[in-house]
Protein backbone atom coordinates (compact mmCIF):
# COMPACT_ATOMS: atom_id res chain seq x y z
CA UNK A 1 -1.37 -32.54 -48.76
CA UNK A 2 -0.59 -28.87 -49.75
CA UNK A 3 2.69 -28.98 -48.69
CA UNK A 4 3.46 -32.49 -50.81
CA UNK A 5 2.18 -30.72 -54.32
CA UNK A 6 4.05 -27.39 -53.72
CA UNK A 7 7.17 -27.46 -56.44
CA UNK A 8 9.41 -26.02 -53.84
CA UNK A 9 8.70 -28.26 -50.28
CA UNK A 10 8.59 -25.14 -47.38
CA UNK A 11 10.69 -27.44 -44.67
CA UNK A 12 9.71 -25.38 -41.67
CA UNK A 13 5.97 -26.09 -42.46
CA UNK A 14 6.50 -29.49 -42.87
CA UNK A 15 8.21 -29.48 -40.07
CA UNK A 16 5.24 -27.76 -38.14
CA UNK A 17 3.21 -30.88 -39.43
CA UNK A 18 5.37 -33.18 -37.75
CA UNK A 19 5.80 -31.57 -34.91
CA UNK A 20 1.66 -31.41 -34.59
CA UNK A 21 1.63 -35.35 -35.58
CA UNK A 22 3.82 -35.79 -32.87
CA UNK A 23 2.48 -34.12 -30.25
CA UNK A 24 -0.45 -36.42 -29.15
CA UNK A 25 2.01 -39.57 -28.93
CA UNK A 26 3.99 -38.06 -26.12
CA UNK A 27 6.74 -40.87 -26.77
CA UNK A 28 9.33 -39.57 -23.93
CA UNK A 29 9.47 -37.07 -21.02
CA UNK A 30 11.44 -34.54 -23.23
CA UNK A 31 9.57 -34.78 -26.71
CA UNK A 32 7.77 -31.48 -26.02
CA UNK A 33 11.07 -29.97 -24.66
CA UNK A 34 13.06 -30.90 -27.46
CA UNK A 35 10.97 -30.68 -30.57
CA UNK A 36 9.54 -27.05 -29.16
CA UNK A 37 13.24 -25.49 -28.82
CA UNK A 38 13.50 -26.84 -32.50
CA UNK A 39 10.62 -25.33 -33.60
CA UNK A 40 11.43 -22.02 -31.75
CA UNK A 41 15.20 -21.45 -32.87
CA UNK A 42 13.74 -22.17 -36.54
CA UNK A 43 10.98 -19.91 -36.29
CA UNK A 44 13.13 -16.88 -35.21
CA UNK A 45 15.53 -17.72 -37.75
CA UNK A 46 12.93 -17.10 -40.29
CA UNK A 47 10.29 -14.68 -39.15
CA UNK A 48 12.62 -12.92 -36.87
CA UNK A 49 10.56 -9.25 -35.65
CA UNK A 50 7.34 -10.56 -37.61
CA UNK A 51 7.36 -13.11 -34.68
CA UNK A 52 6.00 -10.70 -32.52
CA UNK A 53 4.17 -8.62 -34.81
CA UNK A 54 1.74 -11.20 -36.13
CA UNK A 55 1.33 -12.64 -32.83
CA UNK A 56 0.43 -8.99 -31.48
CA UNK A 57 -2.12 -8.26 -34.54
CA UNK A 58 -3.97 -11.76 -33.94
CA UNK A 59 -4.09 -11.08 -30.22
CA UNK A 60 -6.72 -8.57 -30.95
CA UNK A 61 -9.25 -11.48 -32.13
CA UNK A 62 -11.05 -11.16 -29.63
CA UNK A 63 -11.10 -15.48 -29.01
CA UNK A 64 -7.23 -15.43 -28.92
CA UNK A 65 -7.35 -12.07 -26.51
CA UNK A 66 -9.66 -14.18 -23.88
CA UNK A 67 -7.17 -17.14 -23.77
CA UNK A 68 -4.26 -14.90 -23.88
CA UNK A 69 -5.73 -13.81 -20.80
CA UNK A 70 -6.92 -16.46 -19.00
CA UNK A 71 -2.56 -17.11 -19.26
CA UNK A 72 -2.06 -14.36 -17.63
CA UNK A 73 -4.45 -14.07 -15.32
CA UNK A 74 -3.34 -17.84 -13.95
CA UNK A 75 0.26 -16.42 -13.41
CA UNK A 76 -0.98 -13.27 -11.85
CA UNK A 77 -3.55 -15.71 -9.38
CA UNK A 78 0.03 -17.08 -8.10
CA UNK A 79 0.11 -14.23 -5.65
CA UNK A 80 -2.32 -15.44 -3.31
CA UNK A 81 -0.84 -18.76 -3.83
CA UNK A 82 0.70 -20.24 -0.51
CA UNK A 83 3.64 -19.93 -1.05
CA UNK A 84 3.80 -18.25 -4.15
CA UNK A 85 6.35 -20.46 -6.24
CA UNK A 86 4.20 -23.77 -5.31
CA UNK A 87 1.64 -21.72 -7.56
CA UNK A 88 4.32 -20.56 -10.14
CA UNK A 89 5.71 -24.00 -10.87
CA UNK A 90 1.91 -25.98 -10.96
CA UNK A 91 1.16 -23.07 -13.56
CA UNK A 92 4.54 -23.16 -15.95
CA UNK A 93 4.29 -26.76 -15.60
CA UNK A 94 1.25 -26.71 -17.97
CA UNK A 95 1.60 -23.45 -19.70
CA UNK A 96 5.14 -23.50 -20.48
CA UNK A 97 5.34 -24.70 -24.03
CA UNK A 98 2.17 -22.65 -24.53
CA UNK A 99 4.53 -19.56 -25.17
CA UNK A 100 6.13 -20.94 -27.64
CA UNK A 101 4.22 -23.68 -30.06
CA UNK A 102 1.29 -20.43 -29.64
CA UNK A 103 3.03 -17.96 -31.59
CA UNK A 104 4.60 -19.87 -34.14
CA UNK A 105 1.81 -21.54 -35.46
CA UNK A 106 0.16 -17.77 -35.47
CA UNK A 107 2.42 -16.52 -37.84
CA UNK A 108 3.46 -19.12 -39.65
CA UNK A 109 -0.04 -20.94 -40.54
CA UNK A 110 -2.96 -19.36 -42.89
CA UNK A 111 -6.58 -20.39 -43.24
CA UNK A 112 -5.57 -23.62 -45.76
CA UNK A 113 -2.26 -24.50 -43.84
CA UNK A 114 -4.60 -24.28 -40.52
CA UNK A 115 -7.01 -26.78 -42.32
CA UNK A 116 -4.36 -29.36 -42.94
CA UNK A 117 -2.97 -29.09 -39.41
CA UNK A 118 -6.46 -30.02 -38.33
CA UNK A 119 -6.42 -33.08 -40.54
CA UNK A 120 -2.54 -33.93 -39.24
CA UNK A 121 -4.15 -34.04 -35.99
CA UNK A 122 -6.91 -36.50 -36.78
CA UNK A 123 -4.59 -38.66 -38.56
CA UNK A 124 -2.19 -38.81 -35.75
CA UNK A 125 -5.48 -39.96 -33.33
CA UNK A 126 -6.13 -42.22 -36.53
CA UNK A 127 -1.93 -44.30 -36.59
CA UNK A 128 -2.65 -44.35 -32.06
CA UNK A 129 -5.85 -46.18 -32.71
CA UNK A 130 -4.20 -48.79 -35.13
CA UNK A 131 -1.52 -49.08 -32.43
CA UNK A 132 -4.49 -49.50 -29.57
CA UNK A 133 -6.08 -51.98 -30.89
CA UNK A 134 -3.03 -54.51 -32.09
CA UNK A 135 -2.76 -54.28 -28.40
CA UNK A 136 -6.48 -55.06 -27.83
CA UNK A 137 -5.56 -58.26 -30.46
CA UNK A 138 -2.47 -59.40 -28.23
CA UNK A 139 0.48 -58.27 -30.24
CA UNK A 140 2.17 -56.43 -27.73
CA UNK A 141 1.39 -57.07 -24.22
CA UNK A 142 3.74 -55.71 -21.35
CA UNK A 143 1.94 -55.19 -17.81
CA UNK A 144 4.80 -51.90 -17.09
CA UNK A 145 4.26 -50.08 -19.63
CA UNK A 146 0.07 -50.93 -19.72
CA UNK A 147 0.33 -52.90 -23.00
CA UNK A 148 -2.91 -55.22 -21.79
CA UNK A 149 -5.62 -56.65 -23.97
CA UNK A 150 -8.34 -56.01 -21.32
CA UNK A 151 -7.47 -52.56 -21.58
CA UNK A 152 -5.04 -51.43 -24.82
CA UNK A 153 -4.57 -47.98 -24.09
CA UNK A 154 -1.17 -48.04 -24.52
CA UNK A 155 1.33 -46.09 -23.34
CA UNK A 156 -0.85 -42.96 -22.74
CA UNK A 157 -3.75 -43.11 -19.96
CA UNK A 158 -7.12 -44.22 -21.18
CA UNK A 159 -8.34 -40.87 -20.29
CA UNK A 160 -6.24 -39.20 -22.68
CA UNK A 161 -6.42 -41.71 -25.43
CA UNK A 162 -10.38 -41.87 -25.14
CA UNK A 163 -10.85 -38.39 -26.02
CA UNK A 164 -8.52 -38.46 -28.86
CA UNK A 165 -10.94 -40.93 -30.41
CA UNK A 166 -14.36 -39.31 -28.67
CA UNK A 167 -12.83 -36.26 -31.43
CA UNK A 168 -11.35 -38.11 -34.13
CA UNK A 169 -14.47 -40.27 -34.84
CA UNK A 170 -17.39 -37.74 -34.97
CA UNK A 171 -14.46 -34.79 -36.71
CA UNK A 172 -13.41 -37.61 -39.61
CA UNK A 173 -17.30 -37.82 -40.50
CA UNK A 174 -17.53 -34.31 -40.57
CA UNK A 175 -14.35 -34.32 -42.76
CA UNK A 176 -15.73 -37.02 -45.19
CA UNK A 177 -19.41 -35.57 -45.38
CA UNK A 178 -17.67 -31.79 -46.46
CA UNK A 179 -15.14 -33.14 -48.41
CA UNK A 180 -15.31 -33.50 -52.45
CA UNK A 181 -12.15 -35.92 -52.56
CA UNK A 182 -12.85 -39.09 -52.81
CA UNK A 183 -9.45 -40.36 -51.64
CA UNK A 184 -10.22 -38.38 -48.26
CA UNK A 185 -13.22 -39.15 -47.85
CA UNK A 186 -12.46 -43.10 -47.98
CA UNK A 187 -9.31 -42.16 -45.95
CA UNK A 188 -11.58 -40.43 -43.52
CA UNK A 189 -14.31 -42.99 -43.31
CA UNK A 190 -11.94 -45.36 -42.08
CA UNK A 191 -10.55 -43.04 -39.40
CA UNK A 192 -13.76 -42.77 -38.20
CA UNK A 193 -14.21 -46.27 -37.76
CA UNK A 194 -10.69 -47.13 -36.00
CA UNK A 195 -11.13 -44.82 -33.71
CA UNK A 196 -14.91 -45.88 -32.95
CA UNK A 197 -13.78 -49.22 -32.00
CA UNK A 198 -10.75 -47.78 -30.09
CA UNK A 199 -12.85 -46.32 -27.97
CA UNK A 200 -15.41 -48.73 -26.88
CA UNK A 201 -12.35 -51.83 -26.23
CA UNK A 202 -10.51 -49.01 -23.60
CA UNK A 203 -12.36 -48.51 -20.35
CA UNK A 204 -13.25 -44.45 -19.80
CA UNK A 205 -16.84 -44.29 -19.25
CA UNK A 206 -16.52 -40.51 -18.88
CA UNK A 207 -15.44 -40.55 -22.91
CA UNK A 208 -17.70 -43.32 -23.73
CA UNK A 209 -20.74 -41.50 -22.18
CA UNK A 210 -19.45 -37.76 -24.18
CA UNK A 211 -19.49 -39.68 -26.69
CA UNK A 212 -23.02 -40.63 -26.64
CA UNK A 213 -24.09 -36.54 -25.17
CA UNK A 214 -22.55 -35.18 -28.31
CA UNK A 215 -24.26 -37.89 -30.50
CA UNK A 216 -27.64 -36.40 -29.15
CA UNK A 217 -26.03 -33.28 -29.61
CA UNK A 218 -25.06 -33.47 -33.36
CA UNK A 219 -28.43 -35.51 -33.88
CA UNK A 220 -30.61 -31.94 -32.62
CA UNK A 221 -28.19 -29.68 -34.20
CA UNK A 222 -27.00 -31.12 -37.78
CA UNK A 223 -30.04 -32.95 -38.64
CA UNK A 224 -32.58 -30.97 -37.69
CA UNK A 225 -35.69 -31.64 -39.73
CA UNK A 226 -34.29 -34.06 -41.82
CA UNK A 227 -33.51 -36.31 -38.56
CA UNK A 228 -36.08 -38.64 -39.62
CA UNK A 229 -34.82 -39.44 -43.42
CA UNK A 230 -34.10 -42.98 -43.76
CA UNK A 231 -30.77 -42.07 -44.44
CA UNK A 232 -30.14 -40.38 -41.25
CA UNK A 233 -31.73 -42.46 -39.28
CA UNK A 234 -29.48 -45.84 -40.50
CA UNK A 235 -26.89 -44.04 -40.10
CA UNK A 236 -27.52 -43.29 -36.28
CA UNK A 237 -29.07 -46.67 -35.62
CA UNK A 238 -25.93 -48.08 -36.96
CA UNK A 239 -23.75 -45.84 -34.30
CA UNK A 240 -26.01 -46.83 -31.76
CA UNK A 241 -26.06 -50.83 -32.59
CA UNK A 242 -22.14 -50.32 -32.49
CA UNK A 243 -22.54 -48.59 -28.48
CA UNK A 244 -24.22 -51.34 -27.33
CA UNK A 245 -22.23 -54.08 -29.29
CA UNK A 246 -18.94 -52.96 -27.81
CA UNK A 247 -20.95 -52.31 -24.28
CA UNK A 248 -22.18 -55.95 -24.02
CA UNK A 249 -18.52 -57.58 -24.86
CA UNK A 250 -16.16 -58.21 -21.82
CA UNK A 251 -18.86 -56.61 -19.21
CA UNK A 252 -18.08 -53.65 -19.71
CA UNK A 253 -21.92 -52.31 -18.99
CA UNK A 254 -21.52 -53.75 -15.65
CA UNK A 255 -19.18 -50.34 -14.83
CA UNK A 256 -22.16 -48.73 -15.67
CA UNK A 257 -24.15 -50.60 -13.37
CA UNK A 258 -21.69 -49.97 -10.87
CA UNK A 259 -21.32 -46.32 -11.34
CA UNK A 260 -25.41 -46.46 -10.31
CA UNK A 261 -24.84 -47.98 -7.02
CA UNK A 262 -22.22 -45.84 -6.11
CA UNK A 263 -24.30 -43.06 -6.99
CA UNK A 264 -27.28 -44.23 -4.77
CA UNK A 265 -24.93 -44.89 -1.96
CA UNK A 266 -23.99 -41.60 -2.03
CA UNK A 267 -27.09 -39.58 -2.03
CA UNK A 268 -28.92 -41.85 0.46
CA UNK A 269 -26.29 -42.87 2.27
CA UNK A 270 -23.85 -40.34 2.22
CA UNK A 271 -20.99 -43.14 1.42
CA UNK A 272 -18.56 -42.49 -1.41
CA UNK A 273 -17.32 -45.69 -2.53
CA UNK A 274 -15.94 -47.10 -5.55
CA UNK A 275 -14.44 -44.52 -8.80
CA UNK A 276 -17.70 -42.53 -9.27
CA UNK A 277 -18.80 -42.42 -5.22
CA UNK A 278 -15.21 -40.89 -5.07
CA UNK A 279 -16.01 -37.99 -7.95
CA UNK A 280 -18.94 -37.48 -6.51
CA UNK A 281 -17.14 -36.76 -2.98
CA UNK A 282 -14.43 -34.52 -4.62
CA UNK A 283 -17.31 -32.56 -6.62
CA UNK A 284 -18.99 -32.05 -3.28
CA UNK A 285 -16.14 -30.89 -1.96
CA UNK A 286 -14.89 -28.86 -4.36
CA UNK A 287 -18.01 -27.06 -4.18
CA UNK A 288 -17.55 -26.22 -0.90
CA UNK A 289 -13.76 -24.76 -1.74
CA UNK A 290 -15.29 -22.96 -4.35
CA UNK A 291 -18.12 -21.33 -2.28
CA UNK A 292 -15.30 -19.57 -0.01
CA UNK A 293 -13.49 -18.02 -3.00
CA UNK A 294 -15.82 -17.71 -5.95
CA UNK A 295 -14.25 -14.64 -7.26
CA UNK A 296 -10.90 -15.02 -7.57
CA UNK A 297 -10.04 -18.66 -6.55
CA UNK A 298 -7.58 -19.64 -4.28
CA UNK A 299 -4.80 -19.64 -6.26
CA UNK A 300 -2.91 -22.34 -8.67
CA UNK A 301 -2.36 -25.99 -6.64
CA UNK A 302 -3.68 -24.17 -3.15
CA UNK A 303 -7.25 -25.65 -4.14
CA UNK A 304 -5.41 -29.31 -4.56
CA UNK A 305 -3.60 -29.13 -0.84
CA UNK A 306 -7.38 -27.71 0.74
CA UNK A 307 -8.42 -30.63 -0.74
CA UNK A 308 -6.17 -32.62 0.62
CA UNK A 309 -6.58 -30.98 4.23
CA UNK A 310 -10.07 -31.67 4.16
CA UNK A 311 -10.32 -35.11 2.65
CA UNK A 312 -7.79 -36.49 5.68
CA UNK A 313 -9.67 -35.10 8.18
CA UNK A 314 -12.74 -36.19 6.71
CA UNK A 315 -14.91 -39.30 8.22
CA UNK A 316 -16.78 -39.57 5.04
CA UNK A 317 -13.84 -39.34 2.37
CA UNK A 318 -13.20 -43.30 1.24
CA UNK A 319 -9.56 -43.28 -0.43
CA UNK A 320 -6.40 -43.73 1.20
CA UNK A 321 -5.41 -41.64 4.11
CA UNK A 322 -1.51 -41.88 3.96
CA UNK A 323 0.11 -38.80 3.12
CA UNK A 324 1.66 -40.40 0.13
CA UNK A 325 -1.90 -41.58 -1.32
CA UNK A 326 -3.69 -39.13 -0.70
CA UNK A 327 -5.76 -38.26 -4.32
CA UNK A 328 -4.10 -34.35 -4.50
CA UNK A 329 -6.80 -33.47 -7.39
CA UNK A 330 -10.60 -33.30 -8.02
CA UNK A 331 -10.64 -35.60 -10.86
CA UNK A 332 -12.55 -32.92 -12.78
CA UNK A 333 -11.16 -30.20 -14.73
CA UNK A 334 -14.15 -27.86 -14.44
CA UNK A 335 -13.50 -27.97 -10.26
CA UNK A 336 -9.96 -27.66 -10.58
CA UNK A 337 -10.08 -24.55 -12.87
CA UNK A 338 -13.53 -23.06 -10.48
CA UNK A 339 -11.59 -23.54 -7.50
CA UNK A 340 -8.28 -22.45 -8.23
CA UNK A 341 -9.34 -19.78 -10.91
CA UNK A 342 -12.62 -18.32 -9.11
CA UNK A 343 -15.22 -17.15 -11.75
CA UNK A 344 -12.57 -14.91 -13.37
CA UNK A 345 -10.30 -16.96 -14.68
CA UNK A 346 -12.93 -19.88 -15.51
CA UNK A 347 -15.03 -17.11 -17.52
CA UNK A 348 -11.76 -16.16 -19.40
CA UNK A 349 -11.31 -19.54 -20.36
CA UNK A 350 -15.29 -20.79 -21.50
CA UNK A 351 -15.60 -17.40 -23.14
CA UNK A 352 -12.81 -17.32 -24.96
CA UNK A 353 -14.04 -21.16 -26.17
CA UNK A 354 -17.86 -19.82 -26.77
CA UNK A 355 -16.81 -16.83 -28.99
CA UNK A 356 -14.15 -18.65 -31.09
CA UNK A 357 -17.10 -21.53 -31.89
CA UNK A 358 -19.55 -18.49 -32.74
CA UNK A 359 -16.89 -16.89 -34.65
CA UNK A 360 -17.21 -20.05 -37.00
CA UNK A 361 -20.91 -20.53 -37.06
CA UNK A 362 -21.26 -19.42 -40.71
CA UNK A 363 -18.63 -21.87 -41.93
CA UNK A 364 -20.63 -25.45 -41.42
CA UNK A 365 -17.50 -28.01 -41.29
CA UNK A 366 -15.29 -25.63 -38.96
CA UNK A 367 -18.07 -24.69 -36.61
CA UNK A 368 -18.96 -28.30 -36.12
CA UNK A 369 -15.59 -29.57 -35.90
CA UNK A 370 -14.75 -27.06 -33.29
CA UNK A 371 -17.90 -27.96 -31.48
CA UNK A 372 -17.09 -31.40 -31.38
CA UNK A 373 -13.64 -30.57 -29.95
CA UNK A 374 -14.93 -28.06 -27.37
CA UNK A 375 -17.78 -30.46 -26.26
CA UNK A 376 -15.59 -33.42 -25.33
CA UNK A 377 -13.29 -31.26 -23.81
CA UNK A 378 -16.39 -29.63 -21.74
CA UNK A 379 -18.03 -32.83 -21.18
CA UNK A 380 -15.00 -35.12 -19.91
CA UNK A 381 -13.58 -31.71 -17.96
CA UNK A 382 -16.52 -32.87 -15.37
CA UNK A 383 -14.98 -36.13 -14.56
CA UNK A 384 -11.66 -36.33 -15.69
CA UNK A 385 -8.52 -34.35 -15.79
CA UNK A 386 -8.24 -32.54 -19.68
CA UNK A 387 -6.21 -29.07 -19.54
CA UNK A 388 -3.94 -30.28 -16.38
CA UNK A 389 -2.43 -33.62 -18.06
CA UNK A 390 0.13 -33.80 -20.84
CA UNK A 391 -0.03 -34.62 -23.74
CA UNK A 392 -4.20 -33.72 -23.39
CA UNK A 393 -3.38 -30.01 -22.33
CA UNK A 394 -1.11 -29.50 -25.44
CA UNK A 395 -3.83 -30.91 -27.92
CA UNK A 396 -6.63 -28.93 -27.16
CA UNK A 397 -4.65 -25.67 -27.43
CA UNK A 398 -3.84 -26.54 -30.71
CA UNK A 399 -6.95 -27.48 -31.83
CA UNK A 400 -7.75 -23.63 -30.28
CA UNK A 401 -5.36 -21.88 -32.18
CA UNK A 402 -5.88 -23.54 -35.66
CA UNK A 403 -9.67 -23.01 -35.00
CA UNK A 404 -8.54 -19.04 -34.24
CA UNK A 405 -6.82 -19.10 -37.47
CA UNK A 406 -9.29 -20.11 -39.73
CA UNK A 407 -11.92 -18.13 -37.66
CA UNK A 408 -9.44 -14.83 -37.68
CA UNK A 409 -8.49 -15.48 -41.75
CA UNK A 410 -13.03 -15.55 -42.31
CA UNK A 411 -13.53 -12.93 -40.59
CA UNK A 412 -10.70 -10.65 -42.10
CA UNK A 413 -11.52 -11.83 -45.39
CA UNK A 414 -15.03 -10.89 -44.77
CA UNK A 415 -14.64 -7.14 -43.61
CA UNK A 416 -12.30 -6.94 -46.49
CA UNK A 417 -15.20 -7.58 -49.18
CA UNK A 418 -17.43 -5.07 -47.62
CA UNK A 419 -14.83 -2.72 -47.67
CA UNK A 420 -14.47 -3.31 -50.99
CA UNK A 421 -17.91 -3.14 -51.80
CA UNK A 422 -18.75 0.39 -49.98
């Protein structure tokens, strides 16, 4: 690491290294509290004014200007919120920390020290595998905090943990095919392995099934013509005789089979039973929430208590009627941000996503990392929860910004040589 070869060690960076390592683990309810006021009072200390001038130049990238605001457009969207702070708090409950981890890795991080905070991140998916699957192997097992064999997730939901590994599996290979280190490389290989198995012994079939989409995906996009090499095509066989191993052991392909049923029950039947007959009934729903208020939404955590109106009133809706179990979300990110954001705000956010992964195109290992990142966020945001559950939220902004960084640092560097040159 950069920062380990320097003569003089810059502590702050380091400390922006740990504080990115750390961030996925989400050990206690303050972590993010504590470590970000750190990481704030040290950051004015020493960039004081250039705080808010870097973080004003980058805003201009036009990828960082989208995001910036899609955050303020969700604040604004509070005011047809009902009542207004319900909207406020759902909002700075997820955004909060934004303001503050955002700008310091803007001005404190270049194009190299934006590459290594990439790796941090993969390594820190890489030391929760390890710790996933001594679980899987029975040597910690605790039923409170969801230490269980059957499903070793840990102390994070499976949700969360199965997209770390959906990311850190297909990015490490990406790492070790780019890299000219050997060391890495090895290091990298096995990353890519841990968190392989990690993901197949925890039960998310939205992950497991991403995982799979963006293995057609990278097969059509990387490979291209040389898809058919015997090289290539080992090396996918190989990933796919590894799906269906892990698939096969502890019927876990029966889910699949199950998710079928429930699927037929609901089209012919018009019964939502079972995990996916009850996604299906919240996408249909949504839909219908949506349809009213496509524009503009219907403001922050309004969209989760229609939902809630509708689904208790509802003969067809199969979960729990109390008050108190009531499901108060759509279990999909792409409805929750639709419905609550309109077409504005959701066309802030995917754009500012689109353009940032274009910005990269002509730099191979960024553009497909980012696309890897972007596509199991997209992909699991249809069935699962991804920018409105912490630590998940925190992650993929992160892995925005350091993308923006490297993208912004190209792309300067770029109209600087034909400058230059004219």
């Amino acid at each position: 690491m950069q920062v380990i070869l320097e003569k003089k060690i810059n502590w702050f960076i380091s400390y922006v290294y740990f504080y990115i390592f750390m961030l996925p683990w989400n050990f206690f309810k303050s972590q993010v509290a504590i470590t970000s006021l750190i990481l704030l009072v040290w950051a004015f200390i020493k960039y004081k004014k250039a705080l808010f001038v870097k973080t004003k130049e980058l805003s201009k990238f036009l990828p960082i200007t989208l995001l910036f605001l899609f955050f303020l457009y969700s604040f604004i969207s509070v005011l047809w919120s009902d009542p207004i702070i319900r909207g406020f708090n759902h909002v700075l409950n997820f955004e909060k920390y934004y303001f503050i981890f955002v700008p310091v890795l803007l001005v404190s991080l270049d194009k190299n020290k934006a590459i290594i905070g990439l790796k941090v991140l993969l390594l820190s998916f890489a030391f929760y595998s390890i710790y996933s699957i001594l679980i899987y192997l029975g040597f910690f097992n605790s039923g409170e905090y969801g230490f269980q064999p059957g499903n070793p997730t840990g102390h994070l939901r499976y949700l969360i943990v199965s997209q770390y590994m959906v990311i850190a599996f297909f990015s490490s290979l990406f790492v070790l095919y780019y890299s000219d280190n050997k060391i890495e490389k090895l290091l990298f290989l096995l990353v890519s392995v841990l968190s392989f198995i990690t993901l197949f012994i925890n039960n998310s079939r939205t992950a497991q099934l991403s995982f799979i989409a963006i293995l057609l995906i990278l097969t059509i996009v990387f490979f291209k013509k040389n898809i058919f090499k015997i090289k290539n095509l080992a090396l996918i066989s190989l990933v796919i005789l590894g799906v269906v191993y892990f698939l096969t052991q502890g019927n876990r392909f029966e889910r699949y089979k199950l998710s079928y049923i429930e699927m037929k029950k609901a089209i012919n039947e018009n019964i939502y039973d079972g995990s996916f007959g009850l996604r299906l009934y919240l996408t249909k729903t949504g839909f219908e929430i949506f349809s009213k208020n496509i524009l503009f939404g219907t403001g922050p955590k309004d969209n989760r208590k229609i939902l809630m109106d509708i689904a208790r009133e509802d003969p067809y809706y199969r979960g729990a009627k109390d008050e108190k179990d009531l499901l108060n979300h759509f279990h999909s990110e792409q409805m929750d941000t639709l419905t609550a954001y309109g077409l504005v705000g959701y066309s802030l956010l995917f754009f500012s996503i689109v353009f940032l992964i274009y910005k990269l195109r002509k730099q191979p290992l960024f553009y497909y990392l980012s696309l890897i990142v972007f596509l199991t966020l997209f992909i699991n945001s249809f069935a699962n929860k991804t920018l409105s559950v912490k630590p998940l939220n925190y992650v993929y902004i992160i892995f925005f910004i350091l993308f923006a960084i490297i993208a912004y640092n190209l792309e300067k560097n770029e109209k600087e040589k034909i400058e230059n040159n004219s």
